[in-house]
C-alpha atoms as a PDB file:
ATOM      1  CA  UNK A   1     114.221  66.390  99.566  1.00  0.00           C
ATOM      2  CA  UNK A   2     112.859  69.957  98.990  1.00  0.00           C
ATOM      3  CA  UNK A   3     113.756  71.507 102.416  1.00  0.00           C
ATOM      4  CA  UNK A   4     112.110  74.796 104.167  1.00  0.00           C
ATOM      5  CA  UNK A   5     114.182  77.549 104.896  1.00  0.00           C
ATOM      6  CA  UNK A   6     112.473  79.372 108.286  1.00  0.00           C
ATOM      7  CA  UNK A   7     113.535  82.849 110.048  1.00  0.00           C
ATOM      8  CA  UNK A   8     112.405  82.400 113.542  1.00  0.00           C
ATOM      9  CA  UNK A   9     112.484  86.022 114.858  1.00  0.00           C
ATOM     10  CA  UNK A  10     112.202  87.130 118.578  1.00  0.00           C
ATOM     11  CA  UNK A  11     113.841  89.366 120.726  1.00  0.00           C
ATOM     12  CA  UNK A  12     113.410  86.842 123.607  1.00  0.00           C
ATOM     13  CA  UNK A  13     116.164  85.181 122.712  1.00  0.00           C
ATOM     14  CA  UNK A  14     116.144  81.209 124.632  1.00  0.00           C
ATOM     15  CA  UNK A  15     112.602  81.505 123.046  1.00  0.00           C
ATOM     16  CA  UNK A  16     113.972  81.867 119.710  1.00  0.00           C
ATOM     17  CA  UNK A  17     116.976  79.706 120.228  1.00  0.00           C
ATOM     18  CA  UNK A  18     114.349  76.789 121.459  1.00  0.00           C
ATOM     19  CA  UNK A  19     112.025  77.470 119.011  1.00  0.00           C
ATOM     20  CA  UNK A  20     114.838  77.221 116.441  1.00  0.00           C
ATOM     21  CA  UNK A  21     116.435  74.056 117.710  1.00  0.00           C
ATOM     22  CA  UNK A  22     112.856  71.997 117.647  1.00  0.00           C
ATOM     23  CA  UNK A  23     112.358  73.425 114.098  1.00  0.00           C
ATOM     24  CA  UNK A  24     115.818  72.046 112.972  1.00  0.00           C
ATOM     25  CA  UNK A  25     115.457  68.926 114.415  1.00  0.00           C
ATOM     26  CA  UNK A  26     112.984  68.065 111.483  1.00  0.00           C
ATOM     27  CA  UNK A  27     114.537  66.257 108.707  1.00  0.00           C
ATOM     28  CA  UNK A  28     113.196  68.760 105.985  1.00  0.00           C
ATOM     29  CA  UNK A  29     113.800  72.138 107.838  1.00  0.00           C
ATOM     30  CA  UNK A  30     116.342  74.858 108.179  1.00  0.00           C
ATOM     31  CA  UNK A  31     116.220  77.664 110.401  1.00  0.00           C
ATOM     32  CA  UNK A  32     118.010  80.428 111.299  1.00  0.00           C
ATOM     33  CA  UNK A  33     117.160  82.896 113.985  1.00  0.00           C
ATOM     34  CA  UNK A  34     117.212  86.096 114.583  1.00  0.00           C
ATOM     35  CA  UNK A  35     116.638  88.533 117.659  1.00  0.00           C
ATOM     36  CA  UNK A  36     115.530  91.813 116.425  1.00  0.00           C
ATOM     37  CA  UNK A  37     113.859  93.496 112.999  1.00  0.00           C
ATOM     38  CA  UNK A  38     116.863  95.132 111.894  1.00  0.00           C
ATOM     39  CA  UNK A  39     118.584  91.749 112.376  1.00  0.00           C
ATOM     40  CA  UNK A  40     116.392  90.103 110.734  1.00  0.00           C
ATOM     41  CA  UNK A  41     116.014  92.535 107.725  1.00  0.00           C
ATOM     42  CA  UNK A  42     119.539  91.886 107.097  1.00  0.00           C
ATOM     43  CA  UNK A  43     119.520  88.280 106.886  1.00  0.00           C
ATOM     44  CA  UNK A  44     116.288  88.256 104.628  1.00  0.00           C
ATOM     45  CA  UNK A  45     118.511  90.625 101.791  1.00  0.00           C
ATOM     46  CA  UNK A  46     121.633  88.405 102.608  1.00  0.00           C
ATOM     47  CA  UNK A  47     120.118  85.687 101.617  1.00  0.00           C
ATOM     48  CA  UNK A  48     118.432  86.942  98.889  1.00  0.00           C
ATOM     49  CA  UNK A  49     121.252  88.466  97.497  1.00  0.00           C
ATOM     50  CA  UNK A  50     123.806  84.689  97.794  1.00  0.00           C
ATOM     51  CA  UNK A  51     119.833  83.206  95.763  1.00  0.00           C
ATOM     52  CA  UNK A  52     119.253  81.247  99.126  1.00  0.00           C
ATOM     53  CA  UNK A  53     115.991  83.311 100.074  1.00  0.00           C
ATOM     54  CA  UNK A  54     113.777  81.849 103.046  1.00  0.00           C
ATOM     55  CA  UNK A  55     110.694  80.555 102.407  1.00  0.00           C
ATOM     56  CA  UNK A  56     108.752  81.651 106.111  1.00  0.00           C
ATOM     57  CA  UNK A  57     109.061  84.016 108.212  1.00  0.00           C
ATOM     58  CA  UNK A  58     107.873  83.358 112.104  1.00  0.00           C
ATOM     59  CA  UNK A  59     107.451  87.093 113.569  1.00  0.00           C
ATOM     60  CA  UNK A  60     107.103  87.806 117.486  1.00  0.00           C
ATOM     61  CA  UNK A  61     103.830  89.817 117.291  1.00  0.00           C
ATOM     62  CA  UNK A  62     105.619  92.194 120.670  1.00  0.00           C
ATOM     63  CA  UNK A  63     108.504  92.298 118.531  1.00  0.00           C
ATOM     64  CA  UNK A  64     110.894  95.356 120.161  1.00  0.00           C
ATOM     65  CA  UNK A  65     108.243  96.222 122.511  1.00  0.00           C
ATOM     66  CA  UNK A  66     110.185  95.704 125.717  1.00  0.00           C
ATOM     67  CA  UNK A  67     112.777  97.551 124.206  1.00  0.00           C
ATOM     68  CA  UNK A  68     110.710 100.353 123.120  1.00  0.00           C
ATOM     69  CA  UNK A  69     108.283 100.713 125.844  1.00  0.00           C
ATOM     70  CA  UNK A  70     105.693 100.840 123.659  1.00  0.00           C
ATOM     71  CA  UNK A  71     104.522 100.627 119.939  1.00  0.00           C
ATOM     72  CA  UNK A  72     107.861  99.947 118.116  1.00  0.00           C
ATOM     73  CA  UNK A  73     108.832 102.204 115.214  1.00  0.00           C
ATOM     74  CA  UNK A  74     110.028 100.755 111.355  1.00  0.00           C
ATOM     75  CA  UNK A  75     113.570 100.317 110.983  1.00  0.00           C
ATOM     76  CA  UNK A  76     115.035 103.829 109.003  1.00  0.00           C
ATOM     77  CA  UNK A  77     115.810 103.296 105.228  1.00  0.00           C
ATOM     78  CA  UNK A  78     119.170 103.503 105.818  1.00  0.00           C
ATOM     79  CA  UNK A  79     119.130 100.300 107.806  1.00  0.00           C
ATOM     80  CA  UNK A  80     120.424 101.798 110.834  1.00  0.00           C
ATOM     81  CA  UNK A  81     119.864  99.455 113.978  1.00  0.00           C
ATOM     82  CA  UNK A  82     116.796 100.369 115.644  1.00  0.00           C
ATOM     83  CA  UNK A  83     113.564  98.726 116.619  1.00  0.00           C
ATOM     84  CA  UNK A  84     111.057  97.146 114.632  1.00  0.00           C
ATOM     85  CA  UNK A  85     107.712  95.968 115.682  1.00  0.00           C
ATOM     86  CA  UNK A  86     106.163  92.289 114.428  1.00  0.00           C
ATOM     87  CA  UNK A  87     103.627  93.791 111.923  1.00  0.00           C
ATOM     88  CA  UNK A  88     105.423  96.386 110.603  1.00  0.00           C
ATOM     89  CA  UNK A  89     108.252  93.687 109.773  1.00  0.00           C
ATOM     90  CA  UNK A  90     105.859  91.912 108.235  1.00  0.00           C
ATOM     91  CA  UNK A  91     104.553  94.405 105.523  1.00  0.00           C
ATOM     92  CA  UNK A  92     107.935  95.120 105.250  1.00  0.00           C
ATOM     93  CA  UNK A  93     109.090  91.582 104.250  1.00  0.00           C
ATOM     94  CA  UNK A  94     105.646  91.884 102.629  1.00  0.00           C
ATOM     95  CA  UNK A  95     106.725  94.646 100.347  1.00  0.00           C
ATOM     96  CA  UNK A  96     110.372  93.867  99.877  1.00  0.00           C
ATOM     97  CA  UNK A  97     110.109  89.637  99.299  1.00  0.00           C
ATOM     98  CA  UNK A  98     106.721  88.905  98.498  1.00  0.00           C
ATOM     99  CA  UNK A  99     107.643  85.761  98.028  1.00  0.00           C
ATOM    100  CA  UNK A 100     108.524  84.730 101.770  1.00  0.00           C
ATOM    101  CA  UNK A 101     105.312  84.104 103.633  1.00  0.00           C
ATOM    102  CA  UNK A 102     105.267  85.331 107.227  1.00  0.00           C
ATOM    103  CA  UNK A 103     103.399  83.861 110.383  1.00  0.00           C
ATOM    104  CA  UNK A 104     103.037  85.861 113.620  1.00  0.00           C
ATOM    105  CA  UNK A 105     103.887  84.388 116.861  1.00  0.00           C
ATOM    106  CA  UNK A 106     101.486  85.590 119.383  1.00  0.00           C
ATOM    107  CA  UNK A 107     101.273  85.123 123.585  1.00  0.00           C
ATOM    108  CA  UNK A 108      97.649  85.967 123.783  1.00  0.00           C
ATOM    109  CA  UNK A 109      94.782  86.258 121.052  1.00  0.00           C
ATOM    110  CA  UNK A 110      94.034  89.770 120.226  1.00  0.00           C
ATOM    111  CA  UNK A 111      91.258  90.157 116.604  1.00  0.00           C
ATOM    112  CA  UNK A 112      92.151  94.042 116.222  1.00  0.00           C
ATOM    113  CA  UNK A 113      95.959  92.886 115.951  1.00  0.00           C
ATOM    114  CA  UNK A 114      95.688  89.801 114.173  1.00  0.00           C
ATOM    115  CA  UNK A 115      93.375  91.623 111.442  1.00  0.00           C
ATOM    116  CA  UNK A 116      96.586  93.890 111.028  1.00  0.00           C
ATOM    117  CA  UNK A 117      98.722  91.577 110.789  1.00  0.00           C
ATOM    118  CA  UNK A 118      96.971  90.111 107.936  1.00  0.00           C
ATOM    119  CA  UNK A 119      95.900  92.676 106.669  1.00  0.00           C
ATOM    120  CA  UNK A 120      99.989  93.575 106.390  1.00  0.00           C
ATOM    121  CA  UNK A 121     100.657  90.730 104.604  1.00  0.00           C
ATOM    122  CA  UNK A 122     100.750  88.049 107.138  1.00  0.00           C
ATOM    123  CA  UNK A 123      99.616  84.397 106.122  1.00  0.00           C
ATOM    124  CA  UNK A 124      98.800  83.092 109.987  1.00  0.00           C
ATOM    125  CA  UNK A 125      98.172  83.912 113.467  1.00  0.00           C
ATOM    126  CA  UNK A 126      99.660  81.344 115.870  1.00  0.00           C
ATOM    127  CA  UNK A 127      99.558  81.276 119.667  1.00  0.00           C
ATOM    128  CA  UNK A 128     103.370  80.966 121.060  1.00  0.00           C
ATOM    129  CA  UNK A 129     102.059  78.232 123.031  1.00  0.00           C
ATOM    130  CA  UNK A 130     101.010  75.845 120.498  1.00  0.00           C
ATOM    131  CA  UNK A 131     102.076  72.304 119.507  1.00  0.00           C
ATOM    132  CA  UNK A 132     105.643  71.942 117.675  1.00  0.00           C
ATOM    133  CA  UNK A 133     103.103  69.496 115.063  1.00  0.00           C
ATOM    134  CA  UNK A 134     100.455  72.647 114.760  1.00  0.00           C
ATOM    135  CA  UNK A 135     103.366  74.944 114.059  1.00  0.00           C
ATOM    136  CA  UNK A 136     104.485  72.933 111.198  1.00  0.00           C
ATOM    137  CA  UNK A 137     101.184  72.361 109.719  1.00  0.00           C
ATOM    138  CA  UNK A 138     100.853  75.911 109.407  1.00  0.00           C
ATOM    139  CA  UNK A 139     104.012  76.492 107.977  1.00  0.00           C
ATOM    140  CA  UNK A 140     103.839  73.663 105.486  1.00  0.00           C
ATOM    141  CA  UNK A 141     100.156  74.979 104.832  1.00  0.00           C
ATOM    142  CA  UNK A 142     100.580  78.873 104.415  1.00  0.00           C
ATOM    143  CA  UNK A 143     103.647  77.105 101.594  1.00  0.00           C
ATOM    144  CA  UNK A 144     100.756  75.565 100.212  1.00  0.00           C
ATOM    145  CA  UNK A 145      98.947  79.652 100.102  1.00  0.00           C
ATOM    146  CA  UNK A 146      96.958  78.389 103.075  1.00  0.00           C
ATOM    147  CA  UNK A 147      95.902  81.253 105.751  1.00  0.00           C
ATOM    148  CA  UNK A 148      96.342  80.086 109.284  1.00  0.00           C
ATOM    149  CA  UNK A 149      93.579  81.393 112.070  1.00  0.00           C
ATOM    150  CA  UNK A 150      92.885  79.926 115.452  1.00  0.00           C
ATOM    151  CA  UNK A 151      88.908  79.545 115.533  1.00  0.00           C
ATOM    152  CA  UNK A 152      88.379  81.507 118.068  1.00  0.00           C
ATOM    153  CA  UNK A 153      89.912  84.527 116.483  1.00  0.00           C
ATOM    154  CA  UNK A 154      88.258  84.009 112.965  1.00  0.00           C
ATOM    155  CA  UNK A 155      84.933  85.989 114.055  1.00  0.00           C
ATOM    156  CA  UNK A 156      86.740  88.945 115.621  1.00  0.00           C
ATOM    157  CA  UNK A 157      89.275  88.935 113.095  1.00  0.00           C
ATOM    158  CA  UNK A 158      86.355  89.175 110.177  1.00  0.00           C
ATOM    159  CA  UNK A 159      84.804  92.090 112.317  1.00  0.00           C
ATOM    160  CA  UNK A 160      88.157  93.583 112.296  1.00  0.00           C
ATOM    161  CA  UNK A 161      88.451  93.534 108.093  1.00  0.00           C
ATOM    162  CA  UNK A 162      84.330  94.273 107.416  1.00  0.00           C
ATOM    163  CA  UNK A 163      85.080  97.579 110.355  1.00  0.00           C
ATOM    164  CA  UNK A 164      88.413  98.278 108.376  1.00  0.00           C
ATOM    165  CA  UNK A 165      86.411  97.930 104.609  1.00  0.00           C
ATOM    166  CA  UNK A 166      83.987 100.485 105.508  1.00  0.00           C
ATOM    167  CA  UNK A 167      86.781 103.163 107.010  1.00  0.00           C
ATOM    168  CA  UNK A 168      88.631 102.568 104.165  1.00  0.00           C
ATOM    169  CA  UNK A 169      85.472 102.687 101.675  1.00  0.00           C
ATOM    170  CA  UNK A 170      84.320 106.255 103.167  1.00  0.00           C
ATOM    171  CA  UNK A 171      87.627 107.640 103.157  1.00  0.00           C
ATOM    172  CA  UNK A 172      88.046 106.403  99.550  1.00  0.00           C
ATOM    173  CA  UNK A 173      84.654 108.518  98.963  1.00  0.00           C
ATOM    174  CA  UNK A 174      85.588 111.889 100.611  1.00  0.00           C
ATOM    175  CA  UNK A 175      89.486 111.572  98.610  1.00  0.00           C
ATOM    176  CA  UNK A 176      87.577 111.379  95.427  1.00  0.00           C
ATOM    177  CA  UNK A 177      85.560 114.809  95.891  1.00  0.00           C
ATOM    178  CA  UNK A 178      88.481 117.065  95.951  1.00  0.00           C
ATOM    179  CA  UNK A 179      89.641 118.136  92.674  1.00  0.00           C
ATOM    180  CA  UNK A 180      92.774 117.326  90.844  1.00  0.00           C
ATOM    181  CA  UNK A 181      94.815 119.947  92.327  1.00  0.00           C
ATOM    182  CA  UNK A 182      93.517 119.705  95.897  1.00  0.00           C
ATOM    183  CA  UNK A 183      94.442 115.725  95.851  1.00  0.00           C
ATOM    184  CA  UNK A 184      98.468 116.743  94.618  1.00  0.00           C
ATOM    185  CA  UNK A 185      98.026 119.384  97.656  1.00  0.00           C
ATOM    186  CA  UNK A 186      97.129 116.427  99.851  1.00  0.00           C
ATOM    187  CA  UNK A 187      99.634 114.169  98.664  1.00  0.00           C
ATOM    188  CA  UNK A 188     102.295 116.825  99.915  1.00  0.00           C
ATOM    189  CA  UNK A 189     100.459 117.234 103.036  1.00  0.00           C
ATOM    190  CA  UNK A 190     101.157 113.491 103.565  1.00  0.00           C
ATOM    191  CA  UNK A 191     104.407 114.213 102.578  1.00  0.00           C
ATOM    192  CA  UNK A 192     105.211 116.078 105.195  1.00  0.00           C
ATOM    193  CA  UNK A 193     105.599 119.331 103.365  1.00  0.00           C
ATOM    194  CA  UNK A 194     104.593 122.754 104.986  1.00  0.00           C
ATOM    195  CA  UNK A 195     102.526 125.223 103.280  1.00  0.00           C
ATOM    196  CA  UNK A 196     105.595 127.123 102.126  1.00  0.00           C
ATOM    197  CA  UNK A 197     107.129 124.173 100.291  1.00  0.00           C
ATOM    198  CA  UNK A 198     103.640 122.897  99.297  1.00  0.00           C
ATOM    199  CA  UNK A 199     103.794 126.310  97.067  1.00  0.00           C
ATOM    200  CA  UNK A 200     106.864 126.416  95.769  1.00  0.00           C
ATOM    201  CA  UNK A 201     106.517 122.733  94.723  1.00  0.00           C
ATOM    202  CA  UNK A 202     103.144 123.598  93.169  1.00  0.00           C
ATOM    203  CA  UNK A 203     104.567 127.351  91.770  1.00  0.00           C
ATOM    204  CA  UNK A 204     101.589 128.670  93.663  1.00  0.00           C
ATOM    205  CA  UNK A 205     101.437 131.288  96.004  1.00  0.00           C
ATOM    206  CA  UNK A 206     101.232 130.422  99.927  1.00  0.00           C
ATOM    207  CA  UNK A 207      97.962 132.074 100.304  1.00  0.00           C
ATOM    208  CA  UNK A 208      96.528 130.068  97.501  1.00  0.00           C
ATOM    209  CA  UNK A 209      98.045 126.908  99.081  1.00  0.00           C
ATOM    210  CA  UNK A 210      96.041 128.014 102.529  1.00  0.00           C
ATOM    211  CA  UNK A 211      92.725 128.369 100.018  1.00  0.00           C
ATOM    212  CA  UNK A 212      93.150 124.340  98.835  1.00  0.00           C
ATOM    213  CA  UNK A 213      94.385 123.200 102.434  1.00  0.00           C
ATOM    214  CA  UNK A 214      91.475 124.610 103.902  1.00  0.00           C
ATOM    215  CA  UNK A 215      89.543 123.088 101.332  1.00  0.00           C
ATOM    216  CA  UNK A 216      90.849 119.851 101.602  1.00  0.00           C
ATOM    217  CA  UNK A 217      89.827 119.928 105.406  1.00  0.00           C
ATOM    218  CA  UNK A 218      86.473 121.018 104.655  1.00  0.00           C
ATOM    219  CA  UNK A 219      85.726 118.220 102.254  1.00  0.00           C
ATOM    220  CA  UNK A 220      87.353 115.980 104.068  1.00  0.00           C
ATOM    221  CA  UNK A 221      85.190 116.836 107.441  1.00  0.00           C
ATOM    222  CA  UNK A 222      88.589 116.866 109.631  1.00  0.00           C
ATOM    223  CA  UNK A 223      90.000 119.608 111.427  1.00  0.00           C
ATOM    224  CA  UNK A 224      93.737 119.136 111.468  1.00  0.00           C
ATOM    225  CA  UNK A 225      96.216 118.311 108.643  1.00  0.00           C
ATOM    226  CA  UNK A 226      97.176 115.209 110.896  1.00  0.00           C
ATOM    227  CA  UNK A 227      93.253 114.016 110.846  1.00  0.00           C
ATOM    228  CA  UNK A 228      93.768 114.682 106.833  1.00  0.00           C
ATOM    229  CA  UNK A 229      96.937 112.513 106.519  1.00  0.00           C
ATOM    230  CA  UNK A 230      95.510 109.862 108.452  1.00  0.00           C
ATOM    231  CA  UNK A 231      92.225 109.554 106.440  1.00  0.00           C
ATOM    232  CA  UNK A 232      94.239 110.181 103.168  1.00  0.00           C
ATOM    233  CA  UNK A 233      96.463 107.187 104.134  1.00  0.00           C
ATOM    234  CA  UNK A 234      93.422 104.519 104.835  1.00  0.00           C
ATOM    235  CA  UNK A 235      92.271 106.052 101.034  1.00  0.00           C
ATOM    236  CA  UNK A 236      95.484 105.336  99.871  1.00  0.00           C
ATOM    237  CA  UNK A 237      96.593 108.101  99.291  1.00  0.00           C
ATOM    238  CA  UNK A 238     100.320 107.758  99.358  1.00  0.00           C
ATOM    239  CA  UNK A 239     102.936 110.762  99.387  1.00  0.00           C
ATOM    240  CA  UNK A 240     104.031 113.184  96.666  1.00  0.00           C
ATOM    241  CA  UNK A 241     107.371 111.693  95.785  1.00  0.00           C
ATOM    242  CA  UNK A 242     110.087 115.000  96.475  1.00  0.00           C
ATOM    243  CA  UNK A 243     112.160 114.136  93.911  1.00  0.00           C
ATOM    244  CA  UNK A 244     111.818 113.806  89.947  1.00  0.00           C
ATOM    245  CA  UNK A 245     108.409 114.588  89.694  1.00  0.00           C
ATOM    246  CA  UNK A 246     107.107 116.820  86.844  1.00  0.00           C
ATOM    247  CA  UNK A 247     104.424 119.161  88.079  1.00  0.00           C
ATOM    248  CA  UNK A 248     101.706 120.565  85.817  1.00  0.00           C
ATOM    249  CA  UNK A 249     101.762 124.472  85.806  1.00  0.00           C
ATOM    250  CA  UNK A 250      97.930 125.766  84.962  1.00  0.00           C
ATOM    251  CA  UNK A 251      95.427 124.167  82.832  1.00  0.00           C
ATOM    252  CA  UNK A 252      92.924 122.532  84.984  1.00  0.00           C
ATOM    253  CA  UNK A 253      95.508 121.704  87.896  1.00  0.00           C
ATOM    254  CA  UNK A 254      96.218 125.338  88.432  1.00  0.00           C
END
């Protein structure tokens, strides 16, 4: 018998233990549970590493939101305890083991969080308060590459993506005006880099650096380098790695 290896994950912890318990009572599941993101990030690579890797992931969608009060931050890279939230989790999972599919756990329907979720990697939306037989059809279906909505999120959700497309489309649009240099300037603006260290990466001078940043506002129609990063980001536009990168001096970058 082929059986299904599931990570229940939820800081609420006789949730999770319940949850886990029903799960493992079926004859061709085994679950583990775990209650928090950093917790559950380690089990994921332990279990990769022993060749044992789980095969779904069930995410609280609050996930470290009691603890933090608010929107939870990502786990740091050094894998530090700290607080995850649900989605983030999930594109993380997404990103590190594409091959585990993830399923959020939710208490109430919400389309603008369930399109993020999704649109982070997830393969279902479930409602916490479910049937233990709907819960298992979706994780036997998203197996199967299936993507699990309730119906009455499916028209919200959709609104959600087509809304998203067309932010993402005009940002794409505006990125693809600057020239070659001013995009490497904006990739160190959403690195984080200050205009100082934007020139001496670049071996330009600071006022020259002001010159493209100001014209990387402009063209972008934003006012702040924040407004920038945050359009650049829903482009795509991803940071300018700080180490071991080979910048072009002159020529038509200069």
């Amino acid at each position: 018998m082929v059986r299904i290896r599931v990570l229940v994950v939820d800081d609420h912890r006789i949730f999770a233990e319940s949850l886990a318990a029903a799960l493992a009572a079926e004859p061709d599941v085994d679950v583990t549970a775990a209650g928090s993101g950093p917790a559950a990030l380690r089990c994921l690579d332990r279990a990769a590493a022993e060749g044992r890797r789980f095969d779904v992931l069930l995410v609280d969608a609050d996930l470290g939101a009691a603890a933090a009060g608010t929107v939870a931050r990502v786990v740091p890279d050094n894998g530090a305890d700290g607080i995850v939230d649900g989605i983030s989790l999930v594109g993380g999972v997404r990103s590190g083991q594409p091959s585990v599919r993830t399923v959020v756990l939710a208490e109430k329907d919400d389309p603008r969080r369930a399109a993020l979720a999704l649109q982070a990697g997830a393969s279902g939306w479930v409602a916490k308060d479910c049937s233990l037989q709907r819960l298992l059809a979706v994780i036997r279906g998203v197996l199967r590459d299936e993507t699990h909505l309730p119906p009455a999120l499916l028209t919200g959700v959709l609104r959600e993506l087509t809304a998203a497309r067309k932010h993402r489309t005009e940002s794409e649009r505006l990125v693809e005006s600057l020239t070659p240099r001013e995009r490497e300037v904006l990739r160190c603006m959403v690195a984080g880099l200050g205009r100082k260290a934007v020139a001496e990466r670049l071996f330009l001078s600071p006022h020259t650096v002001r010159t493209h940043m100001q014209n990387v506002l402009g063209k972008l129609g934003v006012h702040s380098t924040l407004a920038a990063v945050a359009l650049a980001r829903r482009a795509g536009v991803g940071p300018a790695e700080l180490a071991g990168d080979v910048v072009e001096r002159g020529g038509q970058l200069a």
